[in-house]
Protein backbone atom coordinates (compact mmCIF):
# COMPACT_ATOMS: atom_id res chain seq x y z
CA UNK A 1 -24.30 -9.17 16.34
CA UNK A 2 -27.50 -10.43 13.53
CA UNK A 3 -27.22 -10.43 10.07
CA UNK A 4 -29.65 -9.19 8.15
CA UNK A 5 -29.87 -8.32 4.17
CA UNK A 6 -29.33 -5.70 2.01
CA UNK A 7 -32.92 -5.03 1.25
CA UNK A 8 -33.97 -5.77 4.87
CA UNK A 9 -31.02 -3.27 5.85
CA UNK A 10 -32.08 -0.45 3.52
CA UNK A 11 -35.78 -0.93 4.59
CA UNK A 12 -34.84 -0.68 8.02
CA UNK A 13 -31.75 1.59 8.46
CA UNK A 14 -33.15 3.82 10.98
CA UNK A 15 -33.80 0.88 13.48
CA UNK A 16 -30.25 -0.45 12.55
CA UNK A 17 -28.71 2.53 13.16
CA UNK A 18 -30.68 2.63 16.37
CA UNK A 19 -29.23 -0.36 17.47
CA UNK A 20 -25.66 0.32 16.25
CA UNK A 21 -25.84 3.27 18.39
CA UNK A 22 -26.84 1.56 21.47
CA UNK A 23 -23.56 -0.47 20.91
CA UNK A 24 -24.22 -3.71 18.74
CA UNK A 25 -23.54 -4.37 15.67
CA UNK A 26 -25.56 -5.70 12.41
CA UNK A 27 -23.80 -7.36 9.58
CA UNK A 28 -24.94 -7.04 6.30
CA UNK A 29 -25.39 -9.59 3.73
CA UNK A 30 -25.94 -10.35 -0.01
CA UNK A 31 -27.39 -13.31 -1.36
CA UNK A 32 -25.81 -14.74 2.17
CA UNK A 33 -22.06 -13.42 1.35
CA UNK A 34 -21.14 -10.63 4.53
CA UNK A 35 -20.67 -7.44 2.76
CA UNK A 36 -20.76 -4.57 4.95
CA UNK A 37 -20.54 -4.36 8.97
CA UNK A 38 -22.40 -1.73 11.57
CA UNK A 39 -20.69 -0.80 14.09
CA UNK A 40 -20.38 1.86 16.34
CA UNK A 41 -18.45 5.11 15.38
CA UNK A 42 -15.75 5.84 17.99
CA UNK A 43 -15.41 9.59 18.92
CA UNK A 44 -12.72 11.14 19.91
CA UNK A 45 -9.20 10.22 20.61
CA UNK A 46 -9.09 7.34 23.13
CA UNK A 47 -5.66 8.39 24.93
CA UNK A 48 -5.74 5.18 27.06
CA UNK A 49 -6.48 2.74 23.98
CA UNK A 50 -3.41 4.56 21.92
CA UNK A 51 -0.98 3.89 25.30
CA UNK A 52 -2.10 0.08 25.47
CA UNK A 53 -1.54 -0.15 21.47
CA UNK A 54 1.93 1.66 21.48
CA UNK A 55 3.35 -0.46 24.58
CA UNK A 56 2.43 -3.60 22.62
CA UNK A 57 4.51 -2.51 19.98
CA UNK A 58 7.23 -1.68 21.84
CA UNK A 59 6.88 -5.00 24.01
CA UNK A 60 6.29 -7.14 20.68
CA UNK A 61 9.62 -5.28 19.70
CA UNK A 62 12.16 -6.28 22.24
CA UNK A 63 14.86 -8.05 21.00
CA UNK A 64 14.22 -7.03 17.47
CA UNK A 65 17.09 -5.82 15.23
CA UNK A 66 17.56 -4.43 12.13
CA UNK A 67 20.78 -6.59 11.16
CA UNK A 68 22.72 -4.20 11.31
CA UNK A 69 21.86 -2.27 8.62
CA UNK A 70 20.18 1.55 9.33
CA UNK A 71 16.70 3.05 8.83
CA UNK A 72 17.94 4.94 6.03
CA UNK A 73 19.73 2.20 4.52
CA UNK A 74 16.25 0.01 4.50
CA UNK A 75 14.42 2.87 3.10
CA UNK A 76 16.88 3.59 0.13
CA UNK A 77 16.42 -0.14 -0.14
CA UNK A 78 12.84 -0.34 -0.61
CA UNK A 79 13.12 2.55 -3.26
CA UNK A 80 14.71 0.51 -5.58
């Protein structure tokens, strides 16, 4: 990943977008403060992504208990 700024960026947006696409990325700075970052647009739905993502939910879930109270009960809860 460079950095380059904002005028730099809008001067040169094609090429970023260029390189973006060929799978880097290009953060974007103002006055040296990181305001915006390129990066590739995914496409599509990544079925093998989502299935790594929900078992590390349900593996960073083991064990886990709602003390004994119900899912209703903590959402009535949190509308209070």
């Amino acid at each position: 990943m460079h950095t380059v700024g904002v005028f730099e960026a809008k001067n040169r947006l094609t090429a970023l977008l260029d390189e973006v696409e060929g799978g880097g990325e290009v953060m974007i700075t103002r006055r040296g403060k990181p305001i915006a970052r390129l990066v590739p647009a995914e496409t599509g739905f990544n079925r093998d992504k989502a299935r790594r993502a929900a078992e590390g939910l349900r593996t960073a879930s083991k064990g886990q208990t709602l003390g004994g109270l119900s899912i209703r009960d903590l959402i009535d809860e949190g509308r209070r």
